[in-house]
N, C-alpha and C. Protein backbone atom coordinates (compact mmCIF):
# COMPACT_ATOMS: atom_id res chain seq x y z
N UNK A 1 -77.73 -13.26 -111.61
CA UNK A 1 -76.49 -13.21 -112.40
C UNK A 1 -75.30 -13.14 -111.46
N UNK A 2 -74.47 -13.81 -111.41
CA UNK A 2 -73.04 -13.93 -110.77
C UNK A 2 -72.32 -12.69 -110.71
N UNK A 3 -71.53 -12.12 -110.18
CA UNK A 3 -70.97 -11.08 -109.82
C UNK A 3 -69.81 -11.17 -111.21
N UNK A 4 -69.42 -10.05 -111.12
CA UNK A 4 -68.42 -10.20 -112.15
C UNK A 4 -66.99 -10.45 -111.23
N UNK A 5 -65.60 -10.42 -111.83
CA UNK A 5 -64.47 -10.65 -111.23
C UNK A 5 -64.32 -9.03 -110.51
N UNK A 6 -64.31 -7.93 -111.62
CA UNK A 6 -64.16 -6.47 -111.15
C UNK A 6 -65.46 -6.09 -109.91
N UNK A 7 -66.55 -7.04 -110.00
CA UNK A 7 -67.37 -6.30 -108.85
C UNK A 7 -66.97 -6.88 -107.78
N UNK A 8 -66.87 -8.42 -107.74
CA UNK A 8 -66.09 -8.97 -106.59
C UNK A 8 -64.82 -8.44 -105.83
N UNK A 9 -64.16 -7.86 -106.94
CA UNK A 9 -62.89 -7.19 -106.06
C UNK A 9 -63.48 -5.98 -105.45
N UNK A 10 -64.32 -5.13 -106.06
CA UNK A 10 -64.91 -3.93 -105.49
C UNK A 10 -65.31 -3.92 -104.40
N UNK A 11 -66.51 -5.10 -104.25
CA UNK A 11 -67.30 -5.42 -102.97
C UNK A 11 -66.50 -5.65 -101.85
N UNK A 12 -65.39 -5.77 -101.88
CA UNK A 12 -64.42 -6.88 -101.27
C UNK A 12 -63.29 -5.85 -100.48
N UNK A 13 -62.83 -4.43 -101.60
CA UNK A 13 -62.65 -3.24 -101.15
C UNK A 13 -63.63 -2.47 -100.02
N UNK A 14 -64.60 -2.51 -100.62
CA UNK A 14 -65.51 -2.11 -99.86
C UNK A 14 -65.55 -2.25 -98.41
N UNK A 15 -65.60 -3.65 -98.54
CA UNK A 15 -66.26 -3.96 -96.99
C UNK A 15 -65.13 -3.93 -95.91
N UNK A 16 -63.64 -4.09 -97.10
CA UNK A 16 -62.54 -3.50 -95.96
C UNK A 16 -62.48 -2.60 -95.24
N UNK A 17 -62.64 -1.24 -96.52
CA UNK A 17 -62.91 0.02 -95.89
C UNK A 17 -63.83 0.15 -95.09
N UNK A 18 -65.20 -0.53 -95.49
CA UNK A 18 -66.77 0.23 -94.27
C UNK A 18 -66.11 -0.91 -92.56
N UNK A 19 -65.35 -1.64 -92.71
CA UNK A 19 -64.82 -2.56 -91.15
C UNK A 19 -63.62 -1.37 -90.71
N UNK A 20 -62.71 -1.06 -91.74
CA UNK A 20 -61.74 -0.36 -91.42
C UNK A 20 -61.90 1.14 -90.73
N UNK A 21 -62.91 1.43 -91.33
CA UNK A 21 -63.13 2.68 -91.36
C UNK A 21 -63.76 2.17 -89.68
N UNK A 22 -64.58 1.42 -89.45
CA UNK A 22 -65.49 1.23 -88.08
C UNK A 22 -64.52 1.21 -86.76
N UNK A 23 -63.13 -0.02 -87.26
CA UNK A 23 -62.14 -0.17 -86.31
C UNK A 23 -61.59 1.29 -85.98
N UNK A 24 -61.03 1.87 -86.93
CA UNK A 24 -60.25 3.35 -86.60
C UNK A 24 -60.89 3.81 -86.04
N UNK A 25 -62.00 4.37 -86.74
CA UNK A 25 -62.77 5.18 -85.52
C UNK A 25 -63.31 5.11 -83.80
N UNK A 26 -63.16 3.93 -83.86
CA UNK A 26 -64.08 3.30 -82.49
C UNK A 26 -62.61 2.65 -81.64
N UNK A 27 -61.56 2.68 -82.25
CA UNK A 27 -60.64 2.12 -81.38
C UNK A 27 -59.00 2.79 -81.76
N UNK A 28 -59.34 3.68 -82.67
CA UNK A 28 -58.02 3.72 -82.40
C UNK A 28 -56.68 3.18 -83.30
N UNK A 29 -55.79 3.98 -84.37
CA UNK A 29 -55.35 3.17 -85.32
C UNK A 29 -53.91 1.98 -84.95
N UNK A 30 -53.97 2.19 -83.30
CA UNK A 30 -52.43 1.29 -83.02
C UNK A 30 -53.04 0.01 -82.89
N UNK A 31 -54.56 0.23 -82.19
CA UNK A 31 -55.15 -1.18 -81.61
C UNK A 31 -56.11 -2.05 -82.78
N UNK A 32 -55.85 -1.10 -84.39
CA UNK A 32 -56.65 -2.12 -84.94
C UNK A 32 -55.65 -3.38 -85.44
N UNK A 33 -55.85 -4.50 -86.03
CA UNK A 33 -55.78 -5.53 -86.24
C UNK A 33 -56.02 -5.88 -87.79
N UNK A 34 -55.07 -5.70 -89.26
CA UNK A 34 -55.70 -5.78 -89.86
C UNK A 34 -56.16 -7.41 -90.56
N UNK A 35 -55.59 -8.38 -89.31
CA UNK A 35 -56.57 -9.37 -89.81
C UNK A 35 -57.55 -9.70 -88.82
N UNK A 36 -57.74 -9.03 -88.42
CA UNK A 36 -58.98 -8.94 -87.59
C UNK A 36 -60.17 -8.51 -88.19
N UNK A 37 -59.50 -7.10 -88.97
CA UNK A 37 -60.93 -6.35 -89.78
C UNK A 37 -61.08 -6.98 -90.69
N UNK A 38 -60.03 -7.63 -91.73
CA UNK A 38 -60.64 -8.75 -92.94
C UNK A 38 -61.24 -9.73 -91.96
N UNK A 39 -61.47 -10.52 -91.09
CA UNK A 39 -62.05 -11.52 -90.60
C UNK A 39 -63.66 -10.80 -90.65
N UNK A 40 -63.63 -9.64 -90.05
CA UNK A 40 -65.15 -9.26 -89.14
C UNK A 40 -65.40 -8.63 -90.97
N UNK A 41 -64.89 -8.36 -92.16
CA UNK A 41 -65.07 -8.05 -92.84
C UNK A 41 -66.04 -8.92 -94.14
N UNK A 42 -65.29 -10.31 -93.75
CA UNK A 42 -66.01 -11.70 -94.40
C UNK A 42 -65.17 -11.62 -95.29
N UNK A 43 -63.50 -11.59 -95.31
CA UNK A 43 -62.50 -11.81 -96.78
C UNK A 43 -61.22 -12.29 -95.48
N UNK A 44 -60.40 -13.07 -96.62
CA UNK A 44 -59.68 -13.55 -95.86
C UNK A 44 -58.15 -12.42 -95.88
N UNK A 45 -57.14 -13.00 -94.88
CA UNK A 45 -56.07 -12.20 -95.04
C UNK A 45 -55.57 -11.79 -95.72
N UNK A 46 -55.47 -12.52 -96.56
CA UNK A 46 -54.51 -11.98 -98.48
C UNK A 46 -55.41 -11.10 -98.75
N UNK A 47 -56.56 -11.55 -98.79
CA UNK A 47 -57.63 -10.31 -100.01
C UNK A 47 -57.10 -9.03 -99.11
N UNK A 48 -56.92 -8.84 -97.94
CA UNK A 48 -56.87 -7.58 -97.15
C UNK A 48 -55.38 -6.93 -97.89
N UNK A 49 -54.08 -7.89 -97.97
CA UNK A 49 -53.37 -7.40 -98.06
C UNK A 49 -52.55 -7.03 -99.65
N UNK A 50 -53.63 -7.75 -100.52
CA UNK A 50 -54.13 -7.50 -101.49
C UNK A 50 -54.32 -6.56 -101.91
N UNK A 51 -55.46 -5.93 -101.22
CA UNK A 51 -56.12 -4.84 -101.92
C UNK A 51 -55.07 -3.45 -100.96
N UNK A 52 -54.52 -3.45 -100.05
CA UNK A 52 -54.18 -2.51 -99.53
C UNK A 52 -52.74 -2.63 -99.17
N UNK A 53 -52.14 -3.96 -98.73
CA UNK A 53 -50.68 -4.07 -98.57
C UNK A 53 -50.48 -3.99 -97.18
N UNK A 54 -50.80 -3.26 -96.15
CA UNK A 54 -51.08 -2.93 -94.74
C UNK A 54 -51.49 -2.41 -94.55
N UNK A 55 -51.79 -2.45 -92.96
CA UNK A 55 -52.68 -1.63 -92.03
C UNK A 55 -52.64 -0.22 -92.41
N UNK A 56 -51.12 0.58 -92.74
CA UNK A 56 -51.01 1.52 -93.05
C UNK A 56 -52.10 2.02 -94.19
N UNK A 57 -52.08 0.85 -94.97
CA UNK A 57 -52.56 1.14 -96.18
C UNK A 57 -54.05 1.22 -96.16
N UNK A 58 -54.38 0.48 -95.74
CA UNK A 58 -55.72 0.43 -95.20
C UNK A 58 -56.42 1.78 -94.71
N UNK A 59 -55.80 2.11 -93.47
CA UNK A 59 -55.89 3.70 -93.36
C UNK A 59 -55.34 4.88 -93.88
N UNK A 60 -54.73 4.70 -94.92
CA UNK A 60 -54.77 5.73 -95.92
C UNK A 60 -55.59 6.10 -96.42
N UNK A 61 -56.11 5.09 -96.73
CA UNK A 61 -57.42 4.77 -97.94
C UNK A 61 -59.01 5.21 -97.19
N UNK A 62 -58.85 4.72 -95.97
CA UNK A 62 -59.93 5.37 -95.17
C UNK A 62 -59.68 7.14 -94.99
N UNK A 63 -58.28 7.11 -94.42
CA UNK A 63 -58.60 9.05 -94.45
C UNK A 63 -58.81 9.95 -95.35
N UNK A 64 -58.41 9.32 -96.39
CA UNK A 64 -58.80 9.79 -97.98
C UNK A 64 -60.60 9.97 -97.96
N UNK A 65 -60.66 8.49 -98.00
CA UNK A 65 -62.27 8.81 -98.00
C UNK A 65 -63.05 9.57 -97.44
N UNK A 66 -62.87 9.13 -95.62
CA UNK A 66 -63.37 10.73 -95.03
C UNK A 66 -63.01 11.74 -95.15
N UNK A 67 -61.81 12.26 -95.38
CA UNK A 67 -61.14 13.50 -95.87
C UNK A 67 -62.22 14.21 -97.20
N UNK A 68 -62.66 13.28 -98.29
CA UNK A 68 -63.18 13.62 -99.66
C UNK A 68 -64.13 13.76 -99.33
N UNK A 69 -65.40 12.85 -98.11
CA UNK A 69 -66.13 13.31 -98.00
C UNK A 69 -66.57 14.51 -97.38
N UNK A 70 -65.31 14.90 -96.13
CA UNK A 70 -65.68 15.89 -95.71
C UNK A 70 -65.40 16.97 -96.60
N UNK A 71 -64.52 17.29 -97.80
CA UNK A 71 -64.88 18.49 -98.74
C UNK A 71 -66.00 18.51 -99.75
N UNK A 72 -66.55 16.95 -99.89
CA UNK A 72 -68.10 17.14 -100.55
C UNK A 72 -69.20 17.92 -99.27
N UNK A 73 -68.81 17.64 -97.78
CA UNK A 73 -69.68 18.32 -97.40
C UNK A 73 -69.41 20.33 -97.12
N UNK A 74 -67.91 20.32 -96.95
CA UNK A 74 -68.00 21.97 -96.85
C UNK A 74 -68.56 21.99 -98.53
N UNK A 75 -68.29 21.79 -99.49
CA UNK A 75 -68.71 22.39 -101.13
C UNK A 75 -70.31 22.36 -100.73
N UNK A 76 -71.00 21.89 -100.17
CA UNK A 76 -72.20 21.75 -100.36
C UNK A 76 -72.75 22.77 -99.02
N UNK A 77 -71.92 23.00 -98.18
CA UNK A 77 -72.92 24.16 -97.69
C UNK A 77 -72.27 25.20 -98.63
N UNK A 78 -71.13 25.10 -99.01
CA UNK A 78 -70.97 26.74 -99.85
C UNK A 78 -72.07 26.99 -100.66
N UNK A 79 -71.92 25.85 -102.00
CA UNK A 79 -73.00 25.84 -102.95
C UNK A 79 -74.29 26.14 -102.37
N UNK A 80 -74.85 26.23 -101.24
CA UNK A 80 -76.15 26.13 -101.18
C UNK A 80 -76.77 28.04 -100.99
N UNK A 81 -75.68 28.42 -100.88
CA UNK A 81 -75.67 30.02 -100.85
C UNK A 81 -75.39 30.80 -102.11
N UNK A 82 -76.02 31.72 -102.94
CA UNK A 82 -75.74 32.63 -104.07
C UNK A 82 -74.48 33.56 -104.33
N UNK A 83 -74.34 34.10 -102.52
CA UNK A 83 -73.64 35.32 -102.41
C UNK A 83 -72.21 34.70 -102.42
N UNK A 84 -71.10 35.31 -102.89
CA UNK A 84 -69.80 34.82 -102.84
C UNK A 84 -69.76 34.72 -101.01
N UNK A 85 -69.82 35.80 -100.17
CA UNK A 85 -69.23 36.07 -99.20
C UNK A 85 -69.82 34.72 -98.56
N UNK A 86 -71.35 35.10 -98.37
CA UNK A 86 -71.74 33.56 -97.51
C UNK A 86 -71.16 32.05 -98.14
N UNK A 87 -70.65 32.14 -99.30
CA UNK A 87 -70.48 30.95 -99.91
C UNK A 87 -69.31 30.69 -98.78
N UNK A 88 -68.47 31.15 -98.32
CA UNK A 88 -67.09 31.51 -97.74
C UNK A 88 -67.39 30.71 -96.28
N UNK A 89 -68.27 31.48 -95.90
CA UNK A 89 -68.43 31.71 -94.43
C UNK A 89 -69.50 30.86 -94.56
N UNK A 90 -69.82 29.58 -94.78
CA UNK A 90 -70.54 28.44 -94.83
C UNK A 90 -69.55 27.34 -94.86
N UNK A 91 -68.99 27.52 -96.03
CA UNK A 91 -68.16 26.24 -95.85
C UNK A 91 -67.18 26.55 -94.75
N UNK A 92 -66.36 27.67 -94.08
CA UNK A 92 -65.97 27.32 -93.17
C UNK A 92 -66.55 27.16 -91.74
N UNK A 93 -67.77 27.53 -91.43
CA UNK A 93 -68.85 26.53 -90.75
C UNK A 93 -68.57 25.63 -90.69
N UNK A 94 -69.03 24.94 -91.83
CA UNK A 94 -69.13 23.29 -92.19
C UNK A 94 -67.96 22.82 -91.65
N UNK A 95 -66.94 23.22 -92.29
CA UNK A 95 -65.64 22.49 -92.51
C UNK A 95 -65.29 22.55 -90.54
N UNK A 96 -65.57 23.61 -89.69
CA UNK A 96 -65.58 23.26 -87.96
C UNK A 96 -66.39 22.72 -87.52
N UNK A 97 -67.74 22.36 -88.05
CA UNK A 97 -68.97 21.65 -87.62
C UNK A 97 -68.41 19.98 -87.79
N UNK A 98 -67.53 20.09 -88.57
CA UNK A 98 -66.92 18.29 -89.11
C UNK A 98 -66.43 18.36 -87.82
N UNK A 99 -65.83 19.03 -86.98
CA UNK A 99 -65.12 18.44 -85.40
C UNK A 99 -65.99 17.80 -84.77
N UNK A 100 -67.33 17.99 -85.24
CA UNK A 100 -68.07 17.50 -84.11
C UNK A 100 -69.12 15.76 -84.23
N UNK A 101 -68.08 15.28 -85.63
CA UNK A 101 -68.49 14.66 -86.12
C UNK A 101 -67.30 13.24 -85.50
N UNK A 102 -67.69 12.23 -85.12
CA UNK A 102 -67.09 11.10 -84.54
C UNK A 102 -65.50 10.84 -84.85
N UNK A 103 -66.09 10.46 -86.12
CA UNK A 103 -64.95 9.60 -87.25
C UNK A 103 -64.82 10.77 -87.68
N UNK A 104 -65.11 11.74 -87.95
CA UNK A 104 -63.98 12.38 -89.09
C UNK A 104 -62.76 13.14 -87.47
N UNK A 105 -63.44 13.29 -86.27
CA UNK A 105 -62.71 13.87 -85.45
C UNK A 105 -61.77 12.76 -85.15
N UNK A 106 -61.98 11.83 -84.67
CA UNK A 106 -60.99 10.49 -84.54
C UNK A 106 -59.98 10.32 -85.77
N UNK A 107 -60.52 9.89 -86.93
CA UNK A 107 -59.58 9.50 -88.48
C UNK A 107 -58.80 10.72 -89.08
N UNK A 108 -59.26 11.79 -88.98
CA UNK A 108 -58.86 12.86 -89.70
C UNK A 108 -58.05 13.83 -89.07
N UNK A 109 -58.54 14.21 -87.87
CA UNK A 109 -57.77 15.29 -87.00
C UNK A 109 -57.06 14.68 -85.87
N UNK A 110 -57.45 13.40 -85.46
CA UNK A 110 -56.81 13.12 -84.04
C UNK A 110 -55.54 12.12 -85.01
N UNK A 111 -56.09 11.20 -85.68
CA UNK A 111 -55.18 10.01 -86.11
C UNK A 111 -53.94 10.46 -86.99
N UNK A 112 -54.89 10.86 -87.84
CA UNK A 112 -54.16 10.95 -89.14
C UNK A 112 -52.63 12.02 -89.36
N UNK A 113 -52.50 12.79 -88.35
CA UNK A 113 -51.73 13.88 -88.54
C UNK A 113 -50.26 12.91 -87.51
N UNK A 114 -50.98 12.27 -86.54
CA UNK A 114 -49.86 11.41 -86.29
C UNK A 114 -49.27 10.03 -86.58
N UNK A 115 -49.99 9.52 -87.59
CA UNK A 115 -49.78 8.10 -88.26
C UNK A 115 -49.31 8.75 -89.36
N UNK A 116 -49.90 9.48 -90.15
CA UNK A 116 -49.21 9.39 -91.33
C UNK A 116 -47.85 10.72 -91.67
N UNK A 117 -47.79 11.35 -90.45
CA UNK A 117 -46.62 12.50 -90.42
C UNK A 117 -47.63 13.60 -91.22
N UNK A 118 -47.09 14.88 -90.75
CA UNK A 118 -48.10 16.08 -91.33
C UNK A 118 -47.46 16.63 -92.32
N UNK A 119 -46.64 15.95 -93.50
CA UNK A 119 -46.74 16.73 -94.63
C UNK A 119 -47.34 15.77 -95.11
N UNK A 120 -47.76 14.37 -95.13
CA UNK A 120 -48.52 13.87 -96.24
C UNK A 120 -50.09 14.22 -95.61
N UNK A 121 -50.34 14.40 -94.07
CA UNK A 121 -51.31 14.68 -94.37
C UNK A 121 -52.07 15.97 -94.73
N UNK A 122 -51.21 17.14 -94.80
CA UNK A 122 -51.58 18.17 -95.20
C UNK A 122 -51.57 17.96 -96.93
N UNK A 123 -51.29 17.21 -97.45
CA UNK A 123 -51.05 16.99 -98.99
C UNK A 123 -52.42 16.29 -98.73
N UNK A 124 -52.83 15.83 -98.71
CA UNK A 124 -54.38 14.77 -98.63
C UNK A 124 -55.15 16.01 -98.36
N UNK A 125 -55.08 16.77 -97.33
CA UNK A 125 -56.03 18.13 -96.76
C UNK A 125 -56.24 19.01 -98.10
N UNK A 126 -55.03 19.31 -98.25
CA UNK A 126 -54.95 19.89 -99.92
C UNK A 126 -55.73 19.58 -101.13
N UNK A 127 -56.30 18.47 -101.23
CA UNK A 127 -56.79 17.77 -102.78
C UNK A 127 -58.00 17.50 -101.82
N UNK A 128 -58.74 17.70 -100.57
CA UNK A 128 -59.81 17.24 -100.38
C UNK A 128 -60.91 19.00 -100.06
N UNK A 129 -59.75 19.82 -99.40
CA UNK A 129 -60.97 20.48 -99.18
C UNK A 129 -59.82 22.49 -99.37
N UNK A 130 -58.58 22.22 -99.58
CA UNK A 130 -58.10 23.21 -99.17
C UNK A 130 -57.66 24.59 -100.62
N UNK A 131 -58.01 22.91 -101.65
CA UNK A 131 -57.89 24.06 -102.28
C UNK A 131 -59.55 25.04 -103.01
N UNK A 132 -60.71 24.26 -102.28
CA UNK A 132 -61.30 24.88 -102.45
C UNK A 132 -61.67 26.40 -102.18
N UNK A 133 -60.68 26.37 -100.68
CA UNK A 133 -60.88 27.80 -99.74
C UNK A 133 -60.10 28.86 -100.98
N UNK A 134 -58.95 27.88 -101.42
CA UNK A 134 -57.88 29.49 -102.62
C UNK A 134 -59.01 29.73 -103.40
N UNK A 135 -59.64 28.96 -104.11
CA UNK A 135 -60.38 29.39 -104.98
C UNK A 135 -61.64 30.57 -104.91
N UNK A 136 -62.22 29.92 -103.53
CA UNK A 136 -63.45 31.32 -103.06
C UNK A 136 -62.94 32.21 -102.58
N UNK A 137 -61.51 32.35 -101.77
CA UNK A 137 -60.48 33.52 -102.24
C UNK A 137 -60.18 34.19 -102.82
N UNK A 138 -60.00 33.87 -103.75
CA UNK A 138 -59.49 34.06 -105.09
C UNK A 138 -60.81 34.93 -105.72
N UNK A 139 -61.78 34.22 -105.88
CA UNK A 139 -63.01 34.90 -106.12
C UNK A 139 -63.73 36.36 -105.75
N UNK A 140 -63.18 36.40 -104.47
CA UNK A 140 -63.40 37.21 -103.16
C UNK A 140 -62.69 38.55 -103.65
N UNK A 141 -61.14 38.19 -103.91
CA UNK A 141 -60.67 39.32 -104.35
C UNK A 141 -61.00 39.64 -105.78
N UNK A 142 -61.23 39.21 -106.48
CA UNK A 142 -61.20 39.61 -107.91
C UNK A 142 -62.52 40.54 -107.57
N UNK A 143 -63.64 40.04 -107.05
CA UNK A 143 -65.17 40.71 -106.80
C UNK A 143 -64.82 42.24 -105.83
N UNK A 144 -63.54 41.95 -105.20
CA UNK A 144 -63.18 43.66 -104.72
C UNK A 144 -63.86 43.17 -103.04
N UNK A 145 -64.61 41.92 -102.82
CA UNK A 145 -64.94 42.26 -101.05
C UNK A 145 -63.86 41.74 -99.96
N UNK A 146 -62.38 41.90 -100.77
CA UNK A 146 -61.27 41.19 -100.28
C UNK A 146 -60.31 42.06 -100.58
N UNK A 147 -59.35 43.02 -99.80
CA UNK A 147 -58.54 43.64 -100.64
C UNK A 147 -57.65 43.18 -101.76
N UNK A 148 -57.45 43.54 -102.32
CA UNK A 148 -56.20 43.14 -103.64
C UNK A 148 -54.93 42.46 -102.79
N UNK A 149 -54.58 41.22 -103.05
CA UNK A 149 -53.33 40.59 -102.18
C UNK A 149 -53.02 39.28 -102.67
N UNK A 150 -52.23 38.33 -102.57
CA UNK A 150 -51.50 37.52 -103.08
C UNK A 150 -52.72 36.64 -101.93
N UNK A 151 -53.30 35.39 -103.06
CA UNK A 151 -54.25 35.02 -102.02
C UNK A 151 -53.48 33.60 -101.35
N UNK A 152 -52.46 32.92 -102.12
CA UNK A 152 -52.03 31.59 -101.69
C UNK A 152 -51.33 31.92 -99.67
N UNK A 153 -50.77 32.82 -99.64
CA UNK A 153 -50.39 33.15 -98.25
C UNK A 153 -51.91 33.22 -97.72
N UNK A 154 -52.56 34.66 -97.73
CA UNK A 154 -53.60 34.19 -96.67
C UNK A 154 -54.75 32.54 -97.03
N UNK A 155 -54.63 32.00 -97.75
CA UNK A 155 -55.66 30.35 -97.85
C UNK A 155 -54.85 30.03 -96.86
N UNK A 156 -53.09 29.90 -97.02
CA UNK A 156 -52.88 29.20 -95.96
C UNK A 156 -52.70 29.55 -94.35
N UNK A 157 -52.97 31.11 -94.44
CA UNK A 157 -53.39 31.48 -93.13
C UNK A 157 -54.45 30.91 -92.08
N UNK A 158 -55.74 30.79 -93.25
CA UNK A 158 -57.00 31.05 -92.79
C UNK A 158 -57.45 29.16 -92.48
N UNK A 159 -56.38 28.36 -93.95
CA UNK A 159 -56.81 26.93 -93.52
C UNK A 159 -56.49 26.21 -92.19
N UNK A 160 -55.00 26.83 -91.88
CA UNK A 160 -54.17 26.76 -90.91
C UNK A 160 -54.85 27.15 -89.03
N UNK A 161 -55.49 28.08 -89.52
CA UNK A 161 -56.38 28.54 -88.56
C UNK A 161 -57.49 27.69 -87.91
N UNK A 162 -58.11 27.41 -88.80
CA UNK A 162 -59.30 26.22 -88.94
C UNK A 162 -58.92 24.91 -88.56
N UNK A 163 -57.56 24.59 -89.52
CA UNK A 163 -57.51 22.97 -88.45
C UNK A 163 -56.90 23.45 -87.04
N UNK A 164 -56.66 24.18 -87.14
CA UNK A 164 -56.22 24.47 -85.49
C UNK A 164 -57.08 24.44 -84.56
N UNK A 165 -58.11 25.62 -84.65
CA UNK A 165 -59.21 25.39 -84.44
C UNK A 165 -60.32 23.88 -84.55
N UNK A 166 -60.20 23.06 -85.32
CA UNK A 166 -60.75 21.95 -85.55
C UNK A 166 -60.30 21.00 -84.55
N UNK A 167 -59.25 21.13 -84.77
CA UNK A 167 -58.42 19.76 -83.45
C UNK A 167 -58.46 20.27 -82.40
N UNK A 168 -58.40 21.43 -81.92
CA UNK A 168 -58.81 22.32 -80.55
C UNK A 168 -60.06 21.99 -80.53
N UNK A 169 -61.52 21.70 -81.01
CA UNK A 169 -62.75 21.19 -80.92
C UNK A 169 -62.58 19.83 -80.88
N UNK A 170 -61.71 19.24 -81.55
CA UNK A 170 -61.87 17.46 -81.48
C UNK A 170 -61.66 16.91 -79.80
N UNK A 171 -60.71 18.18 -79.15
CA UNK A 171 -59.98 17.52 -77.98
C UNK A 171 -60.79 18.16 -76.34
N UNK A 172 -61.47 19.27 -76.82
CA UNK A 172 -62.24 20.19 -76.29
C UNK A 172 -63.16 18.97 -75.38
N UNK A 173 -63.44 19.67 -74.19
CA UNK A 173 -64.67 18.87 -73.46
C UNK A 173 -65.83 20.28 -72.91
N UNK A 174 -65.00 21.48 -73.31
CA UNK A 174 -66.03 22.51 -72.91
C UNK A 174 -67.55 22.80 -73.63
N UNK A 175 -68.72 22.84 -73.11
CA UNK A 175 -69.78 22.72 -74.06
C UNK A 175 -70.09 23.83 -75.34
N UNK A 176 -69.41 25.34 -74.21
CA UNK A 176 -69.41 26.59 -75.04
C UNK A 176 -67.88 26.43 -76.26
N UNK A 177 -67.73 25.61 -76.40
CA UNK A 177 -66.40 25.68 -77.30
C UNK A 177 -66.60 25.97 -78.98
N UNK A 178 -67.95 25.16 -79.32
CA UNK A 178 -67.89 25.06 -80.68
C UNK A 178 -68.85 26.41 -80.71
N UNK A 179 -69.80 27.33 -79.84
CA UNK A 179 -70.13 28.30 -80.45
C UNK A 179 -69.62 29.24 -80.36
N UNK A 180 -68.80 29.53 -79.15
CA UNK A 180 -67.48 30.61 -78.99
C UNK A 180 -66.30 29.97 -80.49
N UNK A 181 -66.40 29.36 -81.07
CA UNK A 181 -65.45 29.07 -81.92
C UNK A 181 -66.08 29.57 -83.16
N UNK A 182 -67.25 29.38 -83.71
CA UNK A 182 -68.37 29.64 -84.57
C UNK A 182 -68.11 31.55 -84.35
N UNK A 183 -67.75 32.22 -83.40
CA UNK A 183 -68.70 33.77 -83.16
C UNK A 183 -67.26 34.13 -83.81
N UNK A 184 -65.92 33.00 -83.19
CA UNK A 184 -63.98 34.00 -83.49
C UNK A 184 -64.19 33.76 -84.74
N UNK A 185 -64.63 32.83 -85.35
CA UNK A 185 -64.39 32.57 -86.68
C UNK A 185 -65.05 34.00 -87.74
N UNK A 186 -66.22 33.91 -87.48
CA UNK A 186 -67.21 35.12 -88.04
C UNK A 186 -66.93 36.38 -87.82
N UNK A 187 -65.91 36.75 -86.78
CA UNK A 187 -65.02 37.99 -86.51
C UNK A 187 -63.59 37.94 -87.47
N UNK A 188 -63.15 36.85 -87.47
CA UNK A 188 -61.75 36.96 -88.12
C UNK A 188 -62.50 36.88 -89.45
N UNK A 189 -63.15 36.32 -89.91
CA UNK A 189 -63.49 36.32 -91.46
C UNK A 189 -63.91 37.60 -91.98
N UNK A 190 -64.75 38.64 -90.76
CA UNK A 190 -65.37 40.43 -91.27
C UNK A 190 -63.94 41.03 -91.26
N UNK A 191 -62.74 39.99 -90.92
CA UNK A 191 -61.53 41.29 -91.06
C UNK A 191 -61.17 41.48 -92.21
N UNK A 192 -61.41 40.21 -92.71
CA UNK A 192 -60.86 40.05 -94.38
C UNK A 192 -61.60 41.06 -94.99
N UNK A 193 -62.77 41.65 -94.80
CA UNK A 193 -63.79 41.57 -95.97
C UNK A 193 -62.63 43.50 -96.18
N UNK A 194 -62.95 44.12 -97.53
CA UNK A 194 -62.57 45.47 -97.71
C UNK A 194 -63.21 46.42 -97.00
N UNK A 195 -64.57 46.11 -96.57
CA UNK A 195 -65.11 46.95 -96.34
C UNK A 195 -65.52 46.94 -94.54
N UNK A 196 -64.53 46.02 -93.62
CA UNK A 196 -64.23 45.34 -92.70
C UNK A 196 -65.57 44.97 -91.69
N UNK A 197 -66.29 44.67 -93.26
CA UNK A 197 -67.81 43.92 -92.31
C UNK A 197 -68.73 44.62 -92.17
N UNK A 198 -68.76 46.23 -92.15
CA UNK A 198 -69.52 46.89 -91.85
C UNK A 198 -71.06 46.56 -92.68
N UNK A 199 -72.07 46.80 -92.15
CA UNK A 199 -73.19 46.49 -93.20
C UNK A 199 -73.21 47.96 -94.33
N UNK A 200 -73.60 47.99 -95.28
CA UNK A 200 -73.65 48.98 -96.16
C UNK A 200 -74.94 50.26 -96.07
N UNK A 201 -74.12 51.65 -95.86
CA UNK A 201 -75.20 52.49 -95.96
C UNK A 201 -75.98 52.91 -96.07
């Protein structure tokens, strides 16, 4: 059966993004070419500028994606834990373990904060993974293992912390970096707790 018109445009999206996404990462967003990537993509120039308008656009659409995927992956180490607290202290694991990941360290933390200026990309950070942290916050205190406090200031303490930390791992060549980063993290997080980490009596 023939493709439809809507799957053809889909497929066609697609393969921009899975070339686009390959160029950024592996080279860099000044040196890609975006009729280069519709060529190696199998669509011609218009369809590229078509579906996206420019290069810019193009990599929007890619940091979005890795951006979304990387908060499907912190939600999924949270979720995989019962306890509120570990739910916490998993996904922000996860969410520094992503430094060590190619493309999301290239597209997300190295590129993106200087192509697209850092209030839009902290607005993208926001809807992909940041406001999940207010929420297990939020949680944290209501359950009492968080003192009573206005949680939108410390989320943005603690997110603020993390990409800091994150792009300090993206740029890092030291080997001890990401588990000395893993031990500060698990210290600053027992400060939060009310009961300041101690194990219970």
């Amino acid at each position: 059966m023939a493709a439809t018109r809507a799957e053809q445009r889909a497929a066609t999206r697609r393969a921009l993004l899975t070339e686009g996404r390959r160029r950024f990462a592996g080279d860099g967003y000044h040196d890609v070419v975006l009729a280069e990537v519709a060529r190696s993509a199998g669509v011609t120039k218009g369809a590229a500028y078509h579906h996206f308008a420019s290069k810019a656009g193009l990599f929007r659409a890619v940091v979005a994606e890795v951006q979304g995927e990387l908060g499907v992956r912190v939600a999924a180490a949270a979720e995989a834990h019962q306890d509120p607290w570990e739910q916490l202290r998993a996904g922000c694991h996860a969410f520094l373990a992503a430094a060590a990941d190619p493309t999301v360290r290239r597209i997300v933390l190295v590129e993106a904060p200087a192509v697209l200026g850092w209030d839009e990309w902290r607005a993208m950070d926001e809807d992909s993974s940041a406001r999940h942290l207010t929420e297990a916050l939020e949680g944290l205190v209501a359950a009492g293992l968080i003192p009573g406090q206005p949680v939108e200031p410390l989320a943005r303490l603690l997110s603020g912390a993390m990409n800091e930390a994150a792009l300090w791992l993206a740029r890092s060549a030291d080997p001890r970096a990401p588990a000395d980063t893993e031990r500060a993290l698990d210290r600053l997080l027992r400060g939060l707790r009310a009961d300041g980490g101690r194990p219970p009596s």
